[in-house]
Protein backbone atom coordinates (compact mmCIF):
# COMPACT_ATOMS: atom_id res chain seq x y z
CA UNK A 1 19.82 19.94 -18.03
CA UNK A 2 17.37 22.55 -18.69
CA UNK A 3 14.48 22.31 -21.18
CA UNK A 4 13.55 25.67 -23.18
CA UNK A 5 9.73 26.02 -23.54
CA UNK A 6 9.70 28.71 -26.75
CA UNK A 7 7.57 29.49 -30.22
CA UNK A 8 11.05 29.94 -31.34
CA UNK A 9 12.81 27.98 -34.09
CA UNK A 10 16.14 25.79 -33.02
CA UNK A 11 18.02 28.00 -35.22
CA UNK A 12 16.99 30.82 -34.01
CA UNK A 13 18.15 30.12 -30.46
CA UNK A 14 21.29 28.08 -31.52
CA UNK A 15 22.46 30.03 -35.07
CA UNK A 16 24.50 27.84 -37.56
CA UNK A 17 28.10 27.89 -37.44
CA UNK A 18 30.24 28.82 -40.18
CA UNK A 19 29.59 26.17 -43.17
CA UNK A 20 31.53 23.23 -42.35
CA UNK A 21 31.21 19.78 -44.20
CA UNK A 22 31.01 16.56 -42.98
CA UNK A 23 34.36 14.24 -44.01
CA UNK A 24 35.48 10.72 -43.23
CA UNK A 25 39.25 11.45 -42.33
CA UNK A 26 42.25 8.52 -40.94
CA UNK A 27 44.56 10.02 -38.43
CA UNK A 28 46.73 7.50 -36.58
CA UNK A 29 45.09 4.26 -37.97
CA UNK A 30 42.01 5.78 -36.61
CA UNK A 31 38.98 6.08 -38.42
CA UNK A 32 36.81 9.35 -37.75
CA UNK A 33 34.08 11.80 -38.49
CA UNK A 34 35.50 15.39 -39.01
CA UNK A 35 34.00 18.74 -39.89
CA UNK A 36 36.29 20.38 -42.11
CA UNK A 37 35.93 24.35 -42.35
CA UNK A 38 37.20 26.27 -45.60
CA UNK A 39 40.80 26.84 -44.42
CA UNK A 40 41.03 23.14 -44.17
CA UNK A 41 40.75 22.49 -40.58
CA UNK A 42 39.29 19.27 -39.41
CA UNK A 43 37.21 18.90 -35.99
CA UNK A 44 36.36 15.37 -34.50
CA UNK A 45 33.04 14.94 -34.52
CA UNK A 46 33.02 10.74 -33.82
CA UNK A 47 35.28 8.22 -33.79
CA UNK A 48 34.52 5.71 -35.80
CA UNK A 49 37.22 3.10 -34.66
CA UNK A 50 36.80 -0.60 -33.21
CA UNK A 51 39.87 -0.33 -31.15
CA UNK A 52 39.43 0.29 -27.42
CA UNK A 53 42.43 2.35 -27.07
CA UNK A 54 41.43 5.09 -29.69
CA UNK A 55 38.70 6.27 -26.96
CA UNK A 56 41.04 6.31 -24.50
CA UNK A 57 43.63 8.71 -26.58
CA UNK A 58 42.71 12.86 -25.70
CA UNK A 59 43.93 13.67 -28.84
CA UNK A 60 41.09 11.80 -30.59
CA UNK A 61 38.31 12.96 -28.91
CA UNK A 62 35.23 14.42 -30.11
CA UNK A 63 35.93 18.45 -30.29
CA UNK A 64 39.32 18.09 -31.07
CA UNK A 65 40.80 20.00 -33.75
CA UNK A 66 43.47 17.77 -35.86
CA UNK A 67 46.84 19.46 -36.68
CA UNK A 68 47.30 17.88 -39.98
């Protein structure tokens, strides 16, 4: 881990990506938090699901795009 001693703004180190907003979104009984870009793309951001085996799936997990 390295720690950045700078008089710069966050922002300015790390610009914003392209507007995305935040969505709840179900894929496969599984509940999740998705960013979803104007062309309608949805990225994992957290599941949100009490089942153990949700975790375990690589499709679900966080940085994921979703094909649907």
């Amino acid at each position: 881990m390295t720690i950045l001693y700078t008089p710069l703004s966050e922002h300015d180190i790390f610009p914003q990506e392209e507007e995305m907003s935040v969505v709840l979104f179900e894929h496969k009984n599984c509940p999740l938090m998705c960013r979803e870009g104007s062309d309608g793309k949805k990225q994992i951001m957290q599941v949100l699901s009490t089942d153990p085996a949700h975790y375990m799936d690589p499709a679900l997990q966080p940085g994921q795009w979703l094909d649907s």
